[in-house]
PDB file of N, CA and C in Angstrom:
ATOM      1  N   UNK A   1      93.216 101.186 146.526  1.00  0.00           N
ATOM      2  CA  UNK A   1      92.055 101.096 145.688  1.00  0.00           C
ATOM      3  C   UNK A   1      92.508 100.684 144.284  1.00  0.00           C
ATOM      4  N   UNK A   2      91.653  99.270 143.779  1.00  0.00           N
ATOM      5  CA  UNK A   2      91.888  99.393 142.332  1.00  0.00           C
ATOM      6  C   UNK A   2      91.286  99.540 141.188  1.00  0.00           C
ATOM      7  N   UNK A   3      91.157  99.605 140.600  1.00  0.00           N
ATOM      8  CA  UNK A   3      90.607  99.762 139.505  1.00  0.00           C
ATOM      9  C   UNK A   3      90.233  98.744 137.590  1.00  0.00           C
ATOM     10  N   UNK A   4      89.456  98.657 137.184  1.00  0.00           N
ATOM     11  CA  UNK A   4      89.691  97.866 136.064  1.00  0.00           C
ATOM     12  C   UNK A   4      89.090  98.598 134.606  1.00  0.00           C
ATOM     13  N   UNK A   5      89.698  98.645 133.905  1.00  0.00           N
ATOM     14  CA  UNK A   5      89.524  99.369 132.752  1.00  0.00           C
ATOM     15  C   UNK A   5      89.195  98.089 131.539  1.00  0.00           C
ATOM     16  N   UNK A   6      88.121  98.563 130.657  1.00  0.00           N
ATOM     17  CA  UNK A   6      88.417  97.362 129.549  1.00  0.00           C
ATOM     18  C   UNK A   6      87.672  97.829 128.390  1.00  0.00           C
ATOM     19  N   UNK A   7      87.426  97.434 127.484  1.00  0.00           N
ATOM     20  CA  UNK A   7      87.559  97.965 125.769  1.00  0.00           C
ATOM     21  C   UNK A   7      87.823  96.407 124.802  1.00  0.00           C
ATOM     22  N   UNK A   8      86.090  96.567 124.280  1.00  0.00           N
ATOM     23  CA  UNK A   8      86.683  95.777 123.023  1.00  0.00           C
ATOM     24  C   UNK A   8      86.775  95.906 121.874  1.00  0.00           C
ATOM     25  N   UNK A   9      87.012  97.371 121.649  1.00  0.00           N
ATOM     26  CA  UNK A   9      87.713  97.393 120.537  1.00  0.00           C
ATOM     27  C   UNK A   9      89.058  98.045 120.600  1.00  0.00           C
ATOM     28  N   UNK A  10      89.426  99.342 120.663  1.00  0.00           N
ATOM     29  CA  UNK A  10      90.938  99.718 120.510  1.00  0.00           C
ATOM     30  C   UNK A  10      91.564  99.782 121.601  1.00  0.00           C
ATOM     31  N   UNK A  11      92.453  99.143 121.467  1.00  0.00           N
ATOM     32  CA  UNK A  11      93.212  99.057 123.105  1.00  0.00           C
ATOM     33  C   UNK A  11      93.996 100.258 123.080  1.00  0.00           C
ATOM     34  N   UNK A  12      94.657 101.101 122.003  1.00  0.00           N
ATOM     35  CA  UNK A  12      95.266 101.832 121.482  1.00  0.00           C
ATOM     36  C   UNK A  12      94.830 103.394 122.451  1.00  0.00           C
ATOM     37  N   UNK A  13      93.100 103.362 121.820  1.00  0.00           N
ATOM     38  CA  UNK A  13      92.216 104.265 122.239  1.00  0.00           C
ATOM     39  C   UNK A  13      92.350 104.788 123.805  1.00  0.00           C
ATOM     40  N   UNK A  14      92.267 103.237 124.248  1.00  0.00           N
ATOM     41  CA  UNK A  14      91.732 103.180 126.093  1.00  0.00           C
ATOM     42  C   UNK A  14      93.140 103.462 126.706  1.00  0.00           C
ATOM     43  N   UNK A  15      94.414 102.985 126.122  1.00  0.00           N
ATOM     44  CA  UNK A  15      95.364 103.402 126.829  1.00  0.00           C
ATOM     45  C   UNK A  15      95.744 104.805 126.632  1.00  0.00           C
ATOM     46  N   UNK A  16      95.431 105.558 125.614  1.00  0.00           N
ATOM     47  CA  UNK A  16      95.571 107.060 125.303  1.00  0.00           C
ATOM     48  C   UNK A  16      94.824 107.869 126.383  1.00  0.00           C
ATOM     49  N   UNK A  17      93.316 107.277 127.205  1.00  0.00           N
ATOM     50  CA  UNK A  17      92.596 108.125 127.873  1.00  0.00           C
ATOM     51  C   UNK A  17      93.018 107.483 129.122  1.00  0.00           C
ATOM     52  N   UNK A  18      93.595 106.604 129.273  1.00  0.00           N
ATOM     53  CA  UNK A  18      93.585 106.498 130.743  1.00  0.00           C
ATOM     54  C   UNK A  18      94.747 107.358 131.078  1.00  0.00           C
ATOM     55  N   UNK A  19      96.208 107.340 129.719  1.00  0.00           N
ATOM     56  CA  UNK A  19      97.186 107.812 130.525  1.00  0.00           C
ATOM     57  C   UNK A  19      96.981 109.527 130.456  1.00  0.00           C
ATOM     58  N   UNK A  20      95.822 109.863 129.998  1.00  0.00           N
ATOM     59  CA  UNK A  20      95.102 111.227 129.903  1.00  0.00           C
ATOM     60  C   UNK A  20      95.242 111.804 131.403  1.00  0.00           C
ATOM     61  N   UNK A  21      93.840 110.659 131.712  1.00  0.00           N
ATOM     62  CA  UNK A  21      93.526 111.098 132.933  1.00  0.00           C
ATOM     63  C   UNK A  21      94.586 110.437 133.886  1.00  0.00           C
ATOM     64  N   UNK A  22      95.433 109.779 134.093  1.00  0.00           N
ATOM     65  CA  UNK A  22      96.714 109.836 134.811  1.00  0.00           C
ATOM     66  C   UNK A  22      97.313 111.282 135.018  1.00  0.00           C
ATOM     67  N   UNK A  23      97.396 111.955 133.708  1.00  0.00           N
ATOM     68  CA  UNK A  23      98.119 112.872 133.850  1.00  0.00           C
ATOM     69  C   UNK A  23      97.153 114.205 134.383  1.00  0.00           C
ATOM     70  N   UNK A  24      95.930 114.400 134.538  1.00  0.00           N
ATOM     71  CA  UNK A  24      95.627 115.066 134.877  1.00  0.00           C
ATOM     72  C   UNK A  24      95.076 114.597 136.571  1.00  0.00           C
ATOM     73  N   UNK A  25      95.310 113.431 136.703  1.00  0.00           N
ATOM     74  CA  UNK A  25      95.100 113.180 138.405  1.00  0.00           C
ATOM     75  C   UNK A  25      96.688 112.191 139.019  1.00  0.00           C
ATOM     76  N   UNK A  26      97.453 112.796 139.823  1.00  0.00           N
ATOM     77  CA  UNK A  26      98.497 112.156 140.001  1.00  0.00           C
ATOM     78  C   UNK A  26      98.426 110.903 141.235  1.00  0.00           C
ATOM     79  N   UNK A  27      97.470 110.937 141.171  1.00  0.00           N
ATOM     80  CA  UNK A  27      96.938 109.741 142.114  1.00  0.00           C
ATOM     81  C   UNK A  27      96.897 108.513 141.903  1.00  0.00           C
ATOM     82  N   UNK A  28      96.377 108.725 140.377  1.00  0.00           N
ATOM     83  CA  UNK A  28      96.055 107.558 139.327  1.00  0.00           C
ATOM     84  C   UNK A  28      97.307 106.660 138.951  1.00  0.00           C
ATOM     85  N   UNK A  29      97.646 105.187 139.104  1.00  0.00           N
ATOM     86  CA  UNK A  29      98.554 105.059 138.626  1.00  0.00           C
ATOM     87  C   UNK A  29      98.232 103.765 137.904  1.00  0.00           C
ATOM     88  N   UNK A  30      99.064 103.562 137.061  1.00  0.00           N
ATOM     89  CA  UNK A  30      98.981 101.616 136.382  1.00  0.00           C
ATOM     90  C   UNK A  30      99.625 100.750 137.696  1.00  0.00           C
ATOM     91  N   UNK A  31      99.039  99.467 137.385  1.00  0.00           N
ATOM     92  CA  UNK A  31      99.921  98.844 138.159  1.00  0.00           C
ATOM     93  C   UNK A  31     100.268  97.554 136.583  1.00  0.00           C
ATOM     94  N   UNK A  32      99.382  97.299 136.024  1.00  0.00           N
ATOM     95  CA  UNK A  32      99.728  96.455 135.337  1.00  0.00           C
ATOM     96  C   UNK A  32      98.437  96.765 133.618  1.00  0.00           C
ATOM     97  N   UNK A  33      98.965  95.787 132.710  1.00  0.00           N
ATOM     98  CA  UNK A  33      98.205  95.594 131.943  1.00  0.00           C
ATOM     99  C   UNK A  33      97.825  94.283 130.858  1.00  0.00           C
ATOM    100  N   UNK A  34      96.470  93.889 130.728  1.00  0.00           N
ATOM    101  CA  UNK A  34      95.891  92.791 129.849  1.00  0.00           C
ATOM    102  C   UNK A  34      95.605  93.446 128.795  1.00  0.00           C
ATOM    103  N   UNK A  35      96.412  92.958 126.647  1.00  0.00           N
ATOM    104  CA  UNK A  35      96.200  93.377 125.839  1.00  0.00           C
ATOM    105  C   UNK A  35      96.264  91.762 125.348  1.00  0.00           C
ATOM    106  N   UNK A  36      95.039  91.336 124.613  1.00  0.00           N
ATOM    107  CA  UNK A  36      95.023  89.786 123.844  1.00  0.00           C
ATOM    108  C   UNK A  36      95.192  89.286 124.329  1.00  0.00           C
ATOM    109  N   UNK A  37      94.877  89.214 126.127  1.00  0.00           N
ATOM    110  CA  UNK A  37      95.437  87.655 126.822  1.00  0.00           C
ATOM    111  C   UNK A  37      96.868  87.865 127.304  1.00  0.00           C
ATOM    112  N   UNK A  38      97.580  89.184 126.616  1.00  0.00           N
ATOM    113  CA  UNK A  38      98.684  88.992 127.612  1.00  0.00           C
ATOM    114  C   UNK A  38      99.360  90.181 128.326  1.00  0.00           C
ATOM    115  N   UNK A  39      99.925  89.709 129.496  1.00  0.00           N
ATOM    116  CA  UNK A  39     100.102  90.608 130.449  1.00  0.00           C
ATOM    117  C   UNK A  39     101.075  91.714 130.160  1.00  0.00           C
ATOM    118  N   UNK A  40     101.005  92.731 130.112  1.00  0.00           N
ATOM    119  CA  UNK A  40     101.856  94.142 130.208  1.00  0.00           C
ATOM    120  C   UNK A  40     102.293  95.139 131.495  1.00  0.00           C
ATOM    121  N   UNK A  41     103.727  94.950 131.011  1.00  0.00           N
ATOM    122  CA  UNK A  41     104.045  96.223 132.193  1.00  0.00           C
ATOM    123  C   UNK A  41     103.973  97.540 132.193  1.00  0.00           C
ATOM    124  N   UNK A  42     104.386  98.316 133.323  1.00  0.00           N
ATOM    125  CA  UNK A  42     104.241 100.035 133.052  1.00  0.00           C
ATOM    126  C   UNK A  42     104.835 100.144 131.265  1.00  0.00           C
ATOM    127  N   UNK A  43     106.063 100.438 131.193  1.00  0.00           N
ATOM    128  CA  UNK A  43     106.642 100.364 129.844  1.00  0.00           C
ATOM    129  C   UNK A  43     106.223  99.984 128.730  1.00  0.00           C
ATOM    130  N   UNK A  44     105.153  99.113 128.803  1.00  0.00           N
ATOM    131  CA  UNK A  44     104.543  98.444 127.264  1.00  0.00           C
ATOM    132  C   UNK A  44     103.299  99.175 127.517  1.00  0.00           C
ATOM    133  N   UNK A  45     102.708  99.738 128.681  1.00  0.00           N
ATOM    134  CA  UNK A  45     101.452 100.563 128.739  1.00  0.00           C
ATOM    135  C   UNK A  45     101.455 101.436 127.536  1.00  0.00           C
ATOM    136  N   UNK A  46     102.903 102.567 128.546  1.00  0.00           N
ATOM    137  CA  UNK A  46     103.071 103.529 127.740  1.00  0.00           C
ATOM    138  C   UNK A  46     103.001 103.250 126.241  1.00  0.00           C
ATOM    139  N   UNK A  47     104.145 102.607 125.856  1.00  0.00           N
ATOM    140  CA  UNK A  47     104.451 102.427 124.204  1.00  0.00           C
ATOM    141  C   UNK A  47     103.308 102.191 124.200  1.00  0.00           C
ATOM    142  N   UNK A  48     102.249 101.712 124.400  1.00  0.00           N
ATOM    143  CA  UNK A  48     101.154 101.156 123.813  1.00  0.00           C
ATOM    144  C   UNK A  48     100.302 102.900 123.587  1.00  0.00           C
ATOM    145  N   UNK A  49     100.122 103.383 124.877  1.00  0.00           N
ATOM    146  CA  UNK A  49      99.448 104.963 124.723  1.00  0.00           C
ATOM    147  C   UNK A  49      99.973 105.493 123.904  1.00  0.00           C
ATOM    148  N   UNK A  50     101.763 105.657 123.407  1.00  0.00           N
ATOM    149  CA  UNK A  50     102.298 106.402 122.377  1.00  0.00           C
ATOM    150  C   UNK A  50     101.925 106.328 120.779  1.00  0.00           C
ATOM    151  N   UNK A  51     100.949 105.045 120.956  1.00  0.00           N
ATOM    152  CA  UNK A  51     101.477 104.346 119.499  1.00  0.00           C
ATOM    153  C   UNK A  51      99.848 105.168 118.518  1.00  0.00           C
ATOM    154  N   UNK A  52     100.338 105.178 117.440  1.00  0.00           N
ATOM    155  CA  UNK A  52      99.268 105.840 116.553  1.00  0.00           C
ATOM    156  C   UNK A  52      98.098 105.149 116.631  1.00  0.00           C
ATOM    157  N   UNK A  53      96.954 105.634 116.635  1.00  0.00           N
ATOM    158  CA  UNK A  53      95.340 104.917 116.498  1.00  0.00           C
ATOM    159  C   UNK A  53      95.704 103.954 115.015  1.00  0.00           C
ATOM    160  N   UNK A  54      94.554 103.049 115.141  1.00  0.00           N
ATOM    161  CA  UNK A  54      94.295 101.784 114.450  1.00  0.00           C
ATOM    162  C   UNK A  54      94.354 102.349 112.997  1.00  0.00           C
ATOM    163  N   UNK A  55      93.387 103.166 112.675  1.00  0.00           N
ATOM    164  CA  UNK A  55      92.671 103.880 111.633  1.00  0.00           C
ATOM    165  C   UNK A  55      94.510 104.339 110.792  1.00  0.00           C
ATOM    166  N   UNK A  56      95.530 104.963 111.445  1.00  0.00           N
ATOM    167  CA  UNK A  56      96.233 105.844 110.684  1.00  0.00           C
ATOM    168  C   UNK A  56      97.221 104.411 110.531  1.00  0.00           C
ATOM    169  N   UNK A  57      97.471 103.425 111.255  1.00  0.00           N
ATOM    170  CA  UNK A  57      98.439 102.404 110.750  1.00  0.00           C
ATOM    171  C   UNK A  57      97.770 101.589 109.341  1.00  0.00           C
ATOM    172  N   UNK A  58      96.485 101.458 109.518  1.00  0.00           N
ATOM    173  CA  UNK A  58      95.973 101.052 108.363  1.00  0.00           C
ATOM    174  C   UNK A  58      96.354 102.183 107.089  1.00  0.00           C
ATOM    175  N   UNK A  59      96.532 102.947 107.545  1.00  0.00           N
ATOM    176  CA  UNK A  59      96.292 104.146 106.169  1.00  0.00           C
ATOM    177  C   UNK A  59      97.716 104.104 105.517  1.00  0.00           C
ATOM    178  N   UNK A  60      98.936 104.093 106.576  1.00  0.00           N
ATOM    179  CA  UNK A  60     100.490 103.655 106.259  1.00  0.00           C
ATOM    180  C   UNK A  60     100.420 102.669 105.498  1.00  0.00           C
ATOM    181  N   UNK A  61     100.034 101.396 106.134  1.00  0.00           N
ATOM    182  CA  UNK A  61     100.017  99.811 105.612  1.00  0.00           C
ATOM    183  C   UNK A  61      99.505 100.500 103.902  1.00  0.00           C
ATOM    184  N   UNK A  62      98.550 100.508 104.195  1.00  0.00           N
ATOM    185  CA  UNK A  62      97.553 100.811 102.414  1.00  0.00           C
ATOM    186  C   UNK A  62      98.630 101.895 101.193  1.00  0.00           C
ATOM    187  N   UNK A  63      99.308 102.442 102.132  1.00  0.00           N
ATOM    188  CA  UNK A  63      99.637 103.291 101.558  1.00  0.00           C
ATOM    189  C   UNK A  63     101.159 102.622 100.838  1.00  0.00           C
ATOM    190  N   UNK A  64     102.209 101.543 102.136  1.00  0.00           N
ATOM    191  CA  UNK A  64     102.836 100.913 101.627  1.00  0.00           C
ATOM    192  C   UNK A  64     102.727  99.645 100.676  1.00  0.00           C
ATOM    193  N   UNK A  65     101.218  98.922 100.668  1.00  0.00           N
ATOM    194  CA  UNK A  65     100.854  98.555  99.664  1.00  0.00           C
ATOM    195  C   UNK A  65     100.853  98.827  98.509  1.00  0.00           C
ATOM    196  N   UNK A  66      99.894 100.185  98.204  1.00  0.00           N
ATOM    197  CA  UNK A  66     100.150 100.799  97.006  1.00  0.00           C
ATOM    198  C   UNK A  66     100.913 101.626  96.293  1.00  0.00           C
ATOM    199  N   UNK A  67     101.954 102.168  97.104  1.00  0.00           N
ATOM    200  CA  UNK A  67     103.122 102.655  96.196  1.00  0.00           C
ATOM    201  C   UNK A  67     103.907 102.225  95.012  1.00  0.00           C
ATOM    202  N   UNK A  68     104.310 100.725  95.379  1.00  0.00           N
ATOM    203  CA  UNK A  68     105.062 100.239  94.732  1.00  0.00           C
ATOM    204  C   UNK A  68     104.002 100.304  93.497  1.00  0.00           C
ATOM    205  N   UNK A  69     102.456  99.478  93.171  1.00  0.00           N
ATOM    206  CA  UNK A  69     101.837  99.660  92.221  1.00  0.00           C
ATOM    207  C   UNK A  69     101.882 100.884  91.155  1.00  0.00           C
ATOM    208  N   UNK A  70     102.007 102.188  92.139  1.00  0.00           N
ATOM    209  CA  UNK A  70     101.824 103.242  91.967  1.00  0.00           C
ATOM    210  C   UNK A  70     102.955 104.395  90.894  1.00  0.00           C
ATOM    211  N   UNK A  71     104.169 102.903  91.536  1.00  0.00           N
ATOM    212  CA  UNK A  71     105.264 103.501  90.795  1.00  0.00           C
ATOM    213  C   UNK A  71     105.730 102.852  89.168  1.00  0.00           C
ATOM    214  N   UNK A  72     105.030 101.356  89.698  1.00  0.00           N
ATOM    215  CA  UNK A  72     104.911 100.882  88.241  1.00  0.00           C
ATOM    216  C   UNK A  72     103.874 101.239  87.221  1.00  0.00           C
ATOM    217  N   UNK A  73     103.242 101.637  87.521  1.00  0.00           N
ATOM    218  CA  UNK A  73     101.849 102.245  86.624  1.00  0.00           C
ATOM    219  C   UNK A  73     102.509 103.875  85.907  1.00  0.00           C
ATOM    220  N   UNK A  74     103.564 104.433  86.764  1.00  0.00           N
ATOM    221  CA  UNK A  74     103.873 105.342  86.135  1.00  0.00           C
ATOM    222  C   UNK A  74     105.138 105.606  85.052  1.00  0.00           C
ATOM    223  N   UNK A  75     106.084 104.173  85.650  1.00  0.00           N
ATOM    224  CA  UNK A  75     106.978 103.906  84.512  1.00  0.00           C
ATOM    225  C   UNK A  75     106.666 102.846  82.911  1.00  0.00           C
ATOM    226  N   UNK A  76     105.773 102.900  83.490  1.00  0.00           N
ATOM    227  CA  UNK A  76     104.866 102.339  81.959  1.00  0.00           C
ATOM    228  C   UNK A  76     104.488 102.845  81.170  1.00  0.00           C
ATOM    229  N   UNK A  77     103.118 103.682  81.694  1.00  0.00           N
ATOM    230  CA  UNK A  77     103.022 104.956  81.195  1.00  0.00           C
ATOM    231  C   UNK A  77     104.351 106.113  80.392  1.00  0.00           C
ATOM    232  N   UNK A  78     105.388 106.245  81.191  1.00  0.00           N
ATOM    233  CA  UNK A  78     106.449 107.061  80.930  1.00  0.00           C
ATOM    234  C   UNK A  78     107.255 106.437  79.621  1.00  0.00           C
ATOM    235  N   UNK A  79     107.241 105.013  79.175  1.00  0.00           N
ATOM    236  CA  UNK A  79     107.044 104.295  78.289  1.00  0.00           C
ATOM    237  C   UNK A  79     106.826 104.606  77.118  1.00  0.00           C
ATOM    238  N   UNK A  80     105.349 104.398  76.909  1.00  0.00           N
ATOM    239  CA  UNK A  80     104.648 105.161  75.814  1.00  0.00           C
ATOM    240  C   UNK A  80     104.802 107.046  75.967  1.00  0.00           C
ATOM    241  N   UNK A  81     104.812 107.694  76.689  1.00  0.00           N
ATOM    242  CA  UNK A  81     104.765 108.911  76.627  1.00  0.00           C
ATOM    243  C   UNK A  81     106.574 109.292  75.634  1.00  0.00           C
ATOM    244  N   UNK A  82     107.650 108.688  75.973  1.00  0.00           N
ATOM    245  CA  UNK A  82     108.427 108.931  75.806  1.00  0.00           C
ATOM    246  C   UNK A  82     108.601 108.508  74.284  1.00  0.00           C
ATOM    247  N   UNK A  83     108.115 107.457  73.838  1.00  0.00           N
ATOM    248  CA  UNK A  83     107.819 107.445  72.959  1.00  0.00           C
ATOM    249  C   UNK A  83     107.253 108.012  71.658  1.00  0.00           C
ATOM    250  N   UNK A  84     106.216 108.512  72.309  1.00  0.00           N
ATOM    251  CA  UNK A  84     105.346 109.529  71.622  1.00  0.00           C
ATOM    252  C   UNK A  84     106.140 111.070  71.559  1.00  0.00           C
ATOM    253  N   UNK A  85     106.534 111.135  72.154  1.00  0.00           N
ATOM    254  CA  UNK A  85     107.791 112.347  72.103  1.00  0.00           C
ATOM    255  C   UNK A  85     108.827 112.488  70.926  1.00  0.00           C
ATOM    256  N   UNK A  86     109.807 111.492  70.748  1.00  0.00           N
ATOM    257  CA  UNK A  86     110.355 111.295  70.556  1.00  0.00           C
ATOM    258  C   UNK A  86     109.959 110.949  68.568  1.00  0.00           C
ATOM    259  N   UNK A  87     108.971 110.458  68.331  1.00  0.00           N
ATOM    260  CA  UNK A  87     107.843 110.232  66.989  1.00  0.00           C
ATOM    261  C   UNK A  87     107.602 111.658  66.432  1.00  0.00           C
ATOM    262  N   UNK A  88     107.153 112.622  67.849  1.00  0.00           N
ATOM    263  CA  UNK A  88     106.418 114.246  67.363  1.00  0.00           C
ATOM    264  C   UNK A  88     107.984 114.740  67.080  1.00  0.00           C
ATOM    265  N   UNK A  89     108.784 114.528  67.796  1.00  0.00           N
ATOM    266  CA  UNK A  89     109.860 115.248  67.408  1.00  0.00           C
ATOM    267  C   UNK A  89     110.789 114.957  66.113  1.00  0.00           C
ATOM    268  N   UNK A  90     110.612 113.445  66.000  1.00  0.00           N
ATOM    269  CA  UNK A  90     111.103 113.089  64.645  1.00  0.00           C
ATOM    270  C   UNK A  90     110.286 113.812  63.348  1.00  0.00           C
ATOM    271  N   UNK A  91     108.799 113.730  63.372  1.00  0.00           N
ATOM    272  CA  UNK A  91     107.487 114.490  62.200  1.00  0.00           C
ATOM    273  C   UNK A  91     107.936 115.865  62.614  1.00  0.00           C
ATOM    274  N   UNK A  92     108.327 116.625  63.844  1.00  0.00           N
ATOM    275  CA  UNK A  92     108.170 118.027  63.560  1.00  0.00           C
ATOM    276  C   UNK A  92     110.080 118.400  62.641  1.00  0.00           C
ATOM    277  N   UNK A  93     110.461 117.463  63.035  1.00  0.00           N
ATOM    278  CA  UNK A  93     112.030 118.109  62.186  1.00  0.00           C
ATOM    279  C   UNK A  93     112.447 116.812  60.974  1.00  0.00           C
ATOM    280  N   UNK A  94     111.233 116.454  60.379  1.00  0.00           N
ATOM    281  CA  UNK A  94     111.104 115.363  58.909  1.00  0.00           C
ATOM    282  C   UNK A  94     112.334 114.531  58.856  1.00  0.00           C
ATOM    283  N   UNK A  95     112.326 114.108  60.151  1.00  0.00           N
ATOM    284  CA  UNK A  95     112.873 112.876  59.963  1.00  0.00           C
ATOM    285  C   UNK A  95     112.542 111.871  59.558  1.00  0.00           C
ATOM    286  N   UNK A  96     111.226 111.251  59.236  1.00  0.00           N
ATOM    287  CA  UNK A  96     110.252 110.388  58.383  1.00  0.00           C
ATOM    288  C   UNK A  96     110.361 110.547  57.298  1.00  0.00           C
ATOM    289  N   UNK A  97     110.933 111.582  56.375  1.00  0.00           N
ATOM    290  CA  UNK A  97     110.448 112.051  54.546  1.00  0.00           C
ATOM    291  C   UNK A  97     110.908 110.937  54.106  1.00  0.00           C
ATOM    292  N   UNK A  98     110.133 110.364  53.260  1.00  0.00           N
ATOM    293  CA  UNK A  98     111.034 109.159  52.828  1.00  0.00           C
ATOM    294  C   UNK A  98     111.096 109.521  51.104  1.00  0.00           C
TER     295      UNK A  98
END
């Protein structure tokens, strides 16, 4: 008996519940798999069931996007702050008296 499974949106999703219910019926097995037109074996099933939902790779990606921004925005900042430090500390011990 075979079977056909399909999903158009997360392939991610559908391979997480099928190898669900694999595991809760040992009957169930892959024989093969179609992701974008191309063919997959047992082994790329799996990795495919292992792999994180859509939603949290986007959130990595975004997240490796904006770090780097994240880190320059703060050595800039650290910039002027250090600055300003360094001014209060000169006025609090009159190093300015002219």
């Amino acid at each position: 008996m075979s079977a056909v499974a399909y999903t158009s949106g997360d392939p991610v999703a559908l391979a997480k519940a099928l190898q669900s219910y694999a595991k809760a019926n040992p009957t169930f097995s892959f024989k093969a798999g179609l992701v974008e037109g191309r063919a997959i074996d047992l082994a790329q099933i799996e990795a495919l069931a292992n792999m994180p939902p859509k939603e949290e790779i986007y959130a990595r990606l975004l997240y490796l996007i904006n770090a780097p921004a994240q880190r320059l925005a703060t050595v800039i900042n650290a910039v002027g702050r250090n600055i300003a430090v360094v001014i209060d500390q000169g006025v609090q011990n009159n190093k300015f008296a002219g």
